[in-house]
C-alpha atoms as a PDB file:
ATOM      1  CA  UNK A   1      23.434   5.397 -31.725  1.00  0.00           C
ATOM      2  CA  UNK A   2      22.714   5.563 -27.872  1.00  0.00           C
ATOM      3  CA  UNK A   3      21.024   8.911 -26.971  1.00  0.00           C
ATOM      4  CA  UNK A   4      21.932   9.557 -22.801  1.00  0.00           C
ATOM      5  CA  UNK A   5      19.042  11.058 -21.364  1.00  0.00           C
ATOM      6  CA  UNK A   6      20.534  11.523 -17.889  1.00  0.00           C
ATOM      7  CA  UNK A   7      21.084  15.130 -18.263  1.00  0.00           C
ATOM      8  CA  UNK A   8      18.595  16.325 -20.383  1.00  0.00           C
ATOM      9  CA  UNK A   9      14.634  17.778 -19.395  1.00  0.00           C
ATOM     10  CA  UNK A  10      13.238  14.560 -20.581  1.00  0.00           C
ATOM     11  CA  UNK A  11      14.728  12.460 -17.741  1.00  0.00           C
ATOM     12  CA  UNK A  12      13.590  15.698 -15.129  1.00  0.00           C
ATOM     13  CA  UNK A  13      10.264  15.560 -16.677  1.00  0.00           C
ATOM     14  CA  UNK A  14       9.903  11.873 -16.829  1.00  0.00           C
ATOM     15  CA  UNK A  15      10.869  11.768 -13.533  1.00  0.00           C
ATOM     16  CA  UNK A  16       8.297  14.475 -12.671  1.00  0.00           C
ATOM     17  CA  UNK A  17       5.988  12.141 -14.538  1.00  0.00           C
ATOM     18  CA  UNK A  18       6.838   9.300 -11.900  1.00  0.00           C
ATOM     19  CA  UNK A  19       6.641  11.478  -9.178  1.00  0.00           C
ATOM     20  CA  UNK A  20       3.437  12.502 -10.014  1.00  0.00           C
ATOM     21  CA  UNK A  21       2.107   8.851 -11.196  1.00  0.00           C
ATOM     22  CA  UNK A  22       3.277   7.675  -7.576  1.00  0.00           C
ATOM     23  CA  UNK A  23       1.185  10.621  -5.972  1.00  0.00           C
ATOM     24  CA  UNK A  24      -1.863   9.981  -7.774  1.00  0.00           C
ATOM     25  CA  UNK A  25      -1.748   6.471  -6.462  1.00  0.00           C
ATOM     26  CA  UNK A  26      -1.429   7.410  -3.393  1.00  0.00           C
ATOM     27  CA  UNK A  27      -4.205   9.849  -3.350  1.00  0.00           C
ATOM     28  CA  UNK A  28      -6.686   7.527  -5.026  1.00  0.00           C
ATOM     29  CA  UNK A  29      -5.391   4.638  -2.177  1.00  0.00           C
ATOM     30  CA  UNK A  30      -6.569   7.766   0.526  1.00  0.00           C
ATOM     31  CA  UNK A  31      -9.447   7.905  -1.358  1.00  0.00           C
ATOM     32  CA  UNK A  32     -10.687   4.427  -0.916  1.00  0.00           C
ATOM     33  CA  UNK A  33     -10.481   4.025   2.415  1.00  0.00           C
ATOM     34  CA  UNK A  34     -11.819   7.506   3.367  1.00  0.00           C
ATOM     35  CA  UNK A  35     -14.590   6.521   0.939  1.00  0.00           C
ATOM     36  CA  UNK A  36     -15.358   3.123   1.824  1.00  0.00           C
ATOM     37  CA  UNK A  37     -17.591   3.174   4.869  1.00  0.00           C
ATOM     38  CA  UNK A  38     -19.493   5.718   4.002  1.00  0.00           C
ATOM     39  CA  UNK A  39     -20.341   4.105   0.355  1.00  0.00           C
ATOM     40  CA  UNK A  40     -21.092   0.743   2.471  1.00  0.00           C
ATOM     41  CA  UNK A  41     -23.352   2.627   4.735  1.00  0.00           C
ATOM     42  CA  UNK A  42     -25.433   4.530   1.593  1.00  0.00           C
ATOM     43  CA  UNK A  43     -24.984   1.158  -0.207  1.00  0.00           C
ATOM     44  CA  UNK A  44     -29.492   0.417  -0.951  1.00  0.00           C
ATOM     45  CA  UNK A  45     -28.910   3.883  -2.885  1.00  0.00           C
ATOM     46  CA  UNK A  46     -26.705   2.501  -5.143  1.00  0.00           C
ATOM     47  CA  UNK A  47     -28.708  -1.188  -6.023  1.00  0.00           C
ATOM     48  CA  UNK A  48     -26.449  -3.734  -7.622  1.00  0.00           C
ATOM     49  CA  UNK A  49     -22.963  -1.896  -6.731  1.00  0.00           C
ATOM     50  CA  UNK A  50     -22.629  -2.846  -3.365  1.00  0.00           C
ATOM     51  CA  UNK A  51     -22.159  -6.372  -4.682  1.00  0.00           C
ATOM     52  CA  UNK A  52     -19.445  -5.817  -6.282  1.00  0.00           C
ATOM     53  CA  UNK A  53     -17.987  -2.635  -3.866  1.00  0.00           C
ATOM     54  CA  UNK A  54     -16.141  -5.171  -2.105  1.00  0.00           C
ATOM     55  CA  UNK A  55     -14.495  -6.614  -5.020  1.00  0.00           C
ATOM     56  CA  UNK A  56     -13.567  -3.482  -6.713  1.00  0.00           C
ATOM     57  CA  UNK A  57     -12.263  -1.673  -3.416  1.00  0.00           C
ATOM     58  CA  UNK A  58      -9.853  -5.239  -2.453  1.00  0.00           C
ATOM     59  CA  UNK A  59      -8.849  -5.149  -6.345  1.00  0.00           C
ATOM     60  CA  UNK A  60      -8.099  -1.310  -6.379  1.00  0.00           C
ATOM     61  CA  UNK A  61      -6.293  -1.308  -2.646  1.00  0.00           C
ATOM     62  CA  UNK A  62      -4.577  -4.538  -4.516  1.00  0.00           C
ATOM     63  CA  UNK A  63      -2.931  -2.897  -7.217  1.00  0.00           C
ATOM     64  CA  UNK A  64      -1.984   0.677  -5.659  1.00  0.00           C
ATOM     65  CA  UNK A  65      -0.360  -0.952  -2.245  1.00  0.00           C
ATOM     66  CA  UNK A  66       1.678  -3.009  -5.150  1.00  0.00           C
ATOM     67  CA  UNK A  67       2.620  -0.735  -7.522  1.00  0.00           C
ATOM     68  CA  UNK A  68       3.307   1.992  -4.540  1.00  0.00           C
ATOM     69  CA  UNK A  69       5.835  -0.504  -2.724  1.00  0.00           C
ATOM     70  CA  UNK A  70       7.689  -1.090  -5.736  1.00  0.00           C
ATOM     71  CA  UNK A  71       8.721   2.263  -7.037  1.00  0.00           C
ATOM     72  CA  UNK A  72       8.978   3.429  -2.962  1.00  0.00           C
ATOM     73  CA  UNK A  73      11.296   0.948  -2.515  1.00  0.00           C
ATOM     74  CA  UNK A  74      12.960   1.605  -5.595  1.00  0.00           C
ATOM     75  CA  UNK A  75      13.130   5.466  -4.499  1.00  0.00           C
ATOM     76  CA  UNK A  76      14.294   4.517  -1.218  1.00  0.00           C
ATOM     77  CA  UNK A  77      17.249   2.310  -2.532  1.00  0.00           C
ATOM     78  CA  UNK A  78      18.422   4.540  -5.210  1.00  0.00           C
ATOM     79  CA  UNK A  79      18.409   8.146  -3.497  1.00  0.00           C
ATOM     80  CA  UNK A  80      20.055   6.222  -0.444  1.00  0.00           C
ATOM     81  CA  UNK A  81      17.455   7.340   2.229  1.00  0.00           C
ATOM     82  CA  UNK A  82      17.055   5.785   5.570  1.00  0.00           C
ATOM     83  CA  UNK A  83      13.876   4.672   6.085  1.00  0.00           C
ATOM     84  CA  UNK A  84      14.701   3.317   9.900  1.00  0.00           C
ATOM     85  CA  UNK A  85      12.331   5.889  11.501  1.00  0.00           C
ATOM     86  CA  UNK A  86       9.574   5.241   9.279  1.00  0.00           C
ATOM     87  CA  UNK A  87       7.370   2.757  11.122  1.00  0.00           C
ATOM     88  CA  UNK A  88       4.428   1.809   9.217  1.00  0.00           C
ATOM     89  CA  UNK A  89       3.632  -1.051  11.122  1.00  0.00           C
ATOM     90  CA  UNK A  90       4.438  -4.376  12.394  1.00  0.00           C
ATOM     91  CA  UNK A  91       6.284  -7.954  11.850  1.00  0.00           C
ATOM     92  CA  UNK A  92       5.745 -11.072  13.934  1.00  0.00           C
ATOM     93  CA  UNK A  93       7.893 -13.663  12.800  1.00  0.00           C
ATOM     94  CA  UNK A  94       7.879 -17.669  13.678  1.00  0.00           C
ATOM     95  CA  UNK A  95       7.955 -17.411  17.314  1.00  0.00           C
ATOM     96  CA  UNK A  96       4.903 -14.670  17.691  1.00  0.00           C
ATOM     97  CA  UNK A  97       7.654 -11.806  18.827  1.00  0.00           C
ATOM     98  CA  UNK A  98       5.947  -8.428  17.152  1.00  0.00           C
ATOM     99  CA  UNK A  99       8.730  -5.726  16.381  1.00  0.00           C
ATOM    100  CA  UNK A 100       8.724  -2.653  14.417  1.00  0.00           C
ATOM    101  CA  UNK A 101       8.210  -2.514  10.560  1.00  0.00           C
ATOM    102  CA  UNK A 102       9.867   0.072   8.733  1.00  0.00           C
ATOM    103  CA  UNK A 103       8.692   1.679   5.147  1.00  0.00           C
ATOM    104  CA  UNK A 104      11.037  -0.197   3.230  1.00  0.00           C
ATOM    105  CA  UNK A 105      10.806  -3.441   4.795  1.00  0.00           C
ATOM    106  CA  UNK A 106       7.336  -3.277   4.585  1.00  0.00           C
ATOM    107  CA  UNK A 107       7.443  -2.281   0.686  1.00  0.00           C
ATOM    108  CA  UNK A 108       9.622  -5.363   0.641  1.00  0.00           C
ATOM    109  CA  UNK A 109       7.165  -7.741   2.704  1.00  0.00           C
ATOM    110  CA  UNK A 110       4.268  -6.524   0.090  1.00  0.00           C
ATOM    111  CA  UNK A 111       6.373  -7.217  -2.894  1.00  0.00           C
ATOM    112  CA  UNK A 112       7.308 -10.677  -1.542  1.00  0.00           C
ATOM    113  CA  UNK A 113       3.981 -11.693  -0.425  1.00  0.00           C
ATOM    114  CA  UNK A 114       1.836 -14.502  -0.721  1.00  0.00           C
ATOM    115  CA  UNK A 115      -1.365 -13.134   0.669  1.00  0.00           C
ATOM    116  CA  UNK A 116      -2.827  -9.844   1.872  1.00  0.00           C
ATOM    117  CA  UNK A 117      -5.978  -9.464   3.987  1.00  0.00           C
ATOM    118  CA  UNK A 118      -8.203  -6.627   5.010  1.00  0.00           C
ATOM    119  CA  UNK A 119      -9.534  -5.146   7.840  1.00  0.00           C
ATOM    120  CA  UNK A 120     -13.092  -4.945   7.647  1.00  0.00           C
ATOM    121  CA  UNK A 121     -15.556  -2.659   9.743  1.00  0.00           C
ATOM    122  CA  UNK A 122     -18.428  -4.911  11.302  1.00  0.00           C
ATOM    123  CA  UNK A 123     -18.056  -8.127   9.151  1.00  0.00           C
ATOM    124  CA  UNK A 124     -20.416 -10.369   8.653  1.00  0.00           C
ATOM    125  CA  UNK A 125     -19.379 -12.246   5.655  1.00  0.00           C
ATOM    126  CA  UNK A 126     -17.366 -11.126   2.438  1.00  0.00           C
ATOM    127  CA  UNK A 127     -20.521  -9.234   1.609  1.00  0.00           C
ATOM    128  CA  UNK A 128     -21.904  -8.414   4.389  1.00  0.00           C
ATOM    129  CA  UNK A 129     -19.647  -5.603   5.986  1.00  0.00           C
ATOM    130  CA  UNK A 130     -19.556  -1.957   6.484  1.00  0.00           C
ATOM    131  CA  UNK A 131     -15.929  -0.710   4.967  1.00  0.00           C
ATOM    132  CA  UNK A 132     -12.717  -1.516   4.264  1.00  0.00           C
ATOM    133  CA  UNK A 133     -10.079  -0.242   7.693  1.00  0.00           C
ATOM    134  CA  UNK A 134      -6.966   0.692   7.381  1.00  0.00           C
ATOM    135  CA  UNK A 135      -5.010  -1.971   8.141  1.00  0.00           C
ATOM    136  CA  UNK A 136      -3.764  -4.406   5.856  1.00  0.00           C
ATOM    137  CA  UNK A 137      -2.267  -8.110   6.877  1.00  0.00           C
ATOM    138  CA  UNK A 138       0.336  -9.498   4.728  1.00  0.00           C
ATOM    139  CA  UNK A 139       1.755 -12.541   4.982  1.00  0.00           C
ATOM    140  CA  UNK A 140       4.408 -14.357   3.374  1.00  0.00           C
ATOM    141  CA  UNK A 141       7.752 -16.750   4.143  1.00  0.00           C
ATOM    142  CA  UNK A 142      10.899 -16.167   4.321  1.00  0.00           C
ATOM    143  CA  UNK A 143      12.970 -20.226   3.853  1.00  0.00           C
ATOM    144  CA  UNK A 144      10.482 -22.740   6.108  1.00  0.00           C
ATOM    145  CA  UNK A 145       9.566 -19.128   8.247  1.00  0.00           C
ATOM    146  CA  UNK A 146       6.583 -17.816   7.889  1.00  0.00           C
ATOM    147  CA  UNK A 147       5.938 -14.065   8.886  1.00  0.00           C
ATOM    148  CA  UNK A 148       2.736 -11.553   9.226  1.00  0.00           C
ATOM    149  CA  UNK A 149       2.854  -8.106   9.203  1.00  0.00           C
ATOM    150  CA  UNK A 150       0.516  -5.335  10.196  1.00  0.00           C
ATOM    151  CA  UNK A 151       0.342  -2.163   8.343  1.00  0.00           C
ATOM    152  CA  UNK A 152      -1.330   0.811   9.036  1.00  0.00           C
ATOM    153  CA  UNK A 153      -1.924   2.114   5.247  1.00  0.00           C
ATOM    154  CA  UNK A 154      -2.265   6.002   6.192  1.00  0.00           C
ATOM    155  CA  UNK A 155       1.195   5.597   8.342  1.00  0.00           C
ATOM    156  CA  UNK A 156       2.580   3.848   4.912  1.00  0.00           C
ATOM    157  CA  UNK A 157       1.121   6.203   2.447  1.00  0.00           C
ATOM    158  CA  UNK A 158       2.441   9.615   4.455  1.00  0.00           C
ATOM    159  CA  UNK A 159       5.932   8.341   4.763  1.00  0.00           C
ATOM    160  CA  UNK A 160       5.928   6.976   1.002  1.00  0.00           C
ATOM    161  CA  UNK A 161       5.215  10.793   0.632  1.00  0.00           C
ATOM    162  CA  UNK A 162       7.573  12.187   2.936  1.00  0.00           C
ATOM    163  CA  UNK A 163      10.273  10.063   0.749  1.00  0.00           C
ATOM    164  CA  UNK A 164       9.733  11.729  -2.253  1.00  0.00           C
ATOM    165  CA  UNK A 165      10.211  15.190  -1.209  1.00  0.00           C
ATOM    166  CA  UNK A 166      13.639  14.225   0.796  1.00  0.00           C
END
Protein backbone atom coordinates (compact mmCIF):
# COMPACT_ATOMS: atom_id res chain seq x y z
CA UNK A 1 0.00 0.00 0.00
CA UNK A 2 1.30 3.55 -1.05
CA UNK A 3 1.86 5.75 2.07
CA UNK A 4 1.56 9.82 0.66
CA UNK A 5 3.96 11.70 2.50
CA UNK A 6 3.05 15.07 0.98
CA UNK A 7 1.23 16.26 3.93
CA UNK A 8 2.72 14.80 6.71
CA UNK A 9 6.05 16.23 9.10
CA UNK A 10 8.23 13.77 7.40
CA UNK A 11 8.10 15.49 3.97
CA UNK A 12 8.50 19.20 6.13
CA UNK A 13 11.33 17.67 7.90
CA UNK A 14 12.91 15.97 5.01
CA UNK A 15 12.65 18.94 3.29
CA UNK A 16 14.24 20.81 6.23
CA UNK A 17 16.84 18.09 5.89
CA UNK A 18 17.51 19.30 2.17
CA UNK A 19 17.43 22.68 3.03
CA UNK A 20 19.88 22.29 5.46
CA UNK A 21 22.15 19.65 3.37
CA UNK A 22 22.13 22.46 0.55
CA UNK A 23 23.33 25.12 3.22
CA UNK A 24 26.03 23.16 4.56
CA UNK A 25 27.38 22.86 1.07
CA UNK A 26 27.32 26.05 0.56
CA UNK A 27 29.03 27.06 3.67
CA UNK A 28 31.82 24.52 3.33
CA UNK A 29 32.14 25.90 -0.68
CA UNK A 30 32.63 29.65 1.37
CA UNK A 31 34.89 27.95 3.32
CA UNK A 32 37.32 26.86 0.72
CA UNK A 33 37.87 29.71 -0.97
CA UNK A 34 38.07 32.02 2.11
CA UNK A 35 40.52 29.35 3.29
CA UNK A 36 42.57 28.70 0.41
CA UNK A 37 45.15 31.44 0.16
CA UNK A 38 45.87 31.69 3.36
CA UNK A 39 46.55 27.69 3.73
CA UNK A 40 48.78 28.17 0.40
CA UNK A 41 50.62 30.97 1.99
CA UNK A 42 51.31 28.89 5.60
CA UNK A 43 51.74 25.84 3.29
CA UNK A 44 56.01 24.77 4.71
CA UNK A 45 53.93 24.49 8.12
CA UNK A 46 51.97 21.90 6.97
CA UNK A 47 54.93 19.51 4.99
CA UNK A 48 53.44 17.03 2.59
CA UNK A 49 49.76 18.68 2.43
CA UNK A 50 50.39 21.34 0.22
CA UNK A 51 50.94 18.66 -2.41
CA UNK A 52 47.96 17.50 -2.40
CA UNK A 53 45.95 21.06 -1.22
CA UNK A 54 45.45 21.62 -4.74
CA UNK A 55 43.90 18.40 -5.48
CA UNK A 56 41.66 18.21 -2.57
CA UNK A 57 40.43 21.99 -2.82
CA UNK A 58 39.62 21.40 -7.11
CA UNK A 59 37.96 17.93 -5.94
CA UNK A 60 35.93 19.53 -3.01
CA UNK A 61 34.94 22.95 -5.13
CA UNK A 62 34.14 19.93 -7.80
CA UNK A 63 31.57 18.20 -6.03
CA UNK A 64 29.75 21.14 -4.00
CA UNK A 65 29.43 23.58 -7.30
CA UNK A 66 27.74 20.12 -8.71
CA UNK A 67 25.66 18.95 -6.27
CA UNK A 68 24.62 22.81 -5.39
CA UNK A 69 23.49 23.46 -9.16
CA UNK A 70 21.44 20.51 -9.22
CA UNK A 71 19.09 20.77 -6.32
CA UNK A 72 19.19 24.96 -7.00
CA UNK A 73 17.99 24.36 -10.15
CA UNK A 74 15.68 21.88 -9.07
CA UNK A 75 14.38 24.51 -6.32
CA UNK A 76 14.23 27.10 -8.82
CA UNK A 77 12.04 25.04 -11.32
CA UNK A 78 9.70 23.57 -8.89
CA UNK A 79 8.78 26.65 -6.52
CA UNK A 80 8.48 28.64 -9.94
CA UNK A 81 10.97 31.48 -9.01
CA UNK A 82 12.48 33.84 -11.43
CA UNK A 83 15.88 33.78 -11.32
CA UNK A 84 16.28 36.68 -14.23
CA UNK A 85 17.86 39.17 -11.77
CA UNK A 86 20.22 36.83 -10.39
CA UNK A 87 23.45 37.41 -12.31
CA UNK A 88 26.14 35.23 -11.23
CA UNK A 89 28.21 35.73 -14.05
CA UNK A 90 28.84 35.50 -17.63
CA UNK A 91 28.28 33.53 -21.14
CA UNK A 92 30.24 34.09 -24.34
CA UNK A 93 28.95 32.01 -26.92
CA UNK A 94 30.51 31.12 -30.60
CA UNK A 95 31.00 34.52 -31.80
CA UNK A 96 32.93 35.96 -28.46
CA UNK A 97 29.62 38.25 -27.57
CA UNK A 98 29.72 38.13 -23.43
CA UNK A 99 26.08 38.62 -21.96
CA UNK A 100 24.67 38.14 -18.63
CA UNK A 101 24.40 34.69 -16.84
CA UNK A 102 21.65 34.16 -14.62
CA UNK A 103 21.52 31.57 -11.45
CA UNK A 104 19.67 29.08 -13.20
CA UNK A 105 21.28 29.13 -16.43
CA UNK A 106 24.38 28.94 -14.86
CA UNK A 107 23.24 25.83 -12.58
CA UNK A 108 22.29 24.53 -15.99
CA UNK A 109 25.75 25.35 -17.81
CA UNK A 110 27.52 23.44 -14.67
CA UNK A 111 25.28 20.48 -14.93
CA UNK A 112 25.86 20.26 -18.71
CA UNK A 113 29.48 20.78 -18.69
CA UNK A 114 32.37 19.29 -20.09
CA UNK A 115 35.10 21.06 -18.23
CA UNK A 116 35.52 23.51 -15.36
CA UNK A 117 38.67 25.53 -14.62
CA UNK A 118 39.93 27.61 -11.77
CA UNK A 119 41.15 30.77 -11.09
CA UNK A 120 44.32 30.62 -9.46
CA UNK A 121 46.18 33.43 -7.39
CA UNK A 122 49.88 33.84 -8.75
CA UNK A 123 50.27 30.54 -10.77
CA UNK A 124 53.12 29.10 -11.54
CA UNK A 125 52.28 25.61 -12.37
CA UNK A 126 49.45 23.20 -10.99
CA UNK A 127 51.55 23.19 -7.85
CA UNK A 128 53.05 26.03 -7.69
CA UNK A 129 50.28 28.71 -6.82
CA UNK A 130 49.03 30.70 -3.99
CA UNK A 131 44.98 29.92 -3.78
CA UNK A 132 42.18 29.00 -5.44
CA UNK A 133 39.93 32.70 -6.71
CA UNK A 134 36.68 32.87 -7.03
CA UNK A 135 35.94 32.47 -10.31
CA UNK A 136 35.22 29.40 -11.96
CA UNK A 137 35.31 28.79 -16.04
CA UNK A 138 33.01 26.31 -17.40
CA UNK A 139 32.80 25.28 -20.60
CA UNK A 140 30.69 23.11 -22.54
CA UNK A 141 28.58 22.86 -26.14
CA UNK A 142 25.52 23.33 -26.95
CA UNK A 143 24.93 21.23 -30.98
CA UNK A 144 28.50 22.17 -32.98
CA UNK A 145 28.48 25.61 -30.41
CA UNK A 146 30.70 25.78 -28.01
CA UNK A 147 30.18 28.26 -25.00
CA UNK A 148 32.32 29.56 -21.77
CA UNK A 149 31.02 31.00 -18.92
CA UNK A 150 32.39 33.02 -16.07
CA UNK A 151 31.12 32.68 -12.63
CA UNK A 152 31.75 34.53 -9.76
CA UNK A 153 31.16 31.64 -6.98
CA UNK A 154 30.30 34.13 -3.95
CA UNK A 155 27.65 35.97 -6.46
CA UNK A 156 26.36 32.15 -7.16
CA UNK A 157 26.44 30.88 -3.68
CA UNK A 158 24.41 34.17 -2.10
CA UNK A 159 21.69 33.98 -4.64
CA UNK A 160 21.49 29.99 -4.35
CA UNK A 161 20.75 31.25 -0.73
CA UNK A 162 18.52 33.98 -1.36
CA UNK A 163 16.37 31.15 -3.36
CA UNK A 164 15.75 29.12 -0.61
CA UNK A 165 14.30 31.54 1.71
CA UNK A 166 11.84 33.01 -1.20
Amino acid sequence: MEFDTRKTEITHQELRYARNSLEYDIYILLCILASSKSLHKNEKKFYGLFMQLMDFEKSEIYNKVFSIAIRVRNFIDNNKLKSESQIVGTIEEQMGEKKPLTLREACNKIIHSEHINFDIVNAQSHYEHKGIKEFIYVYGKKGKNNWKTTINLYKFLSHSMESLFV
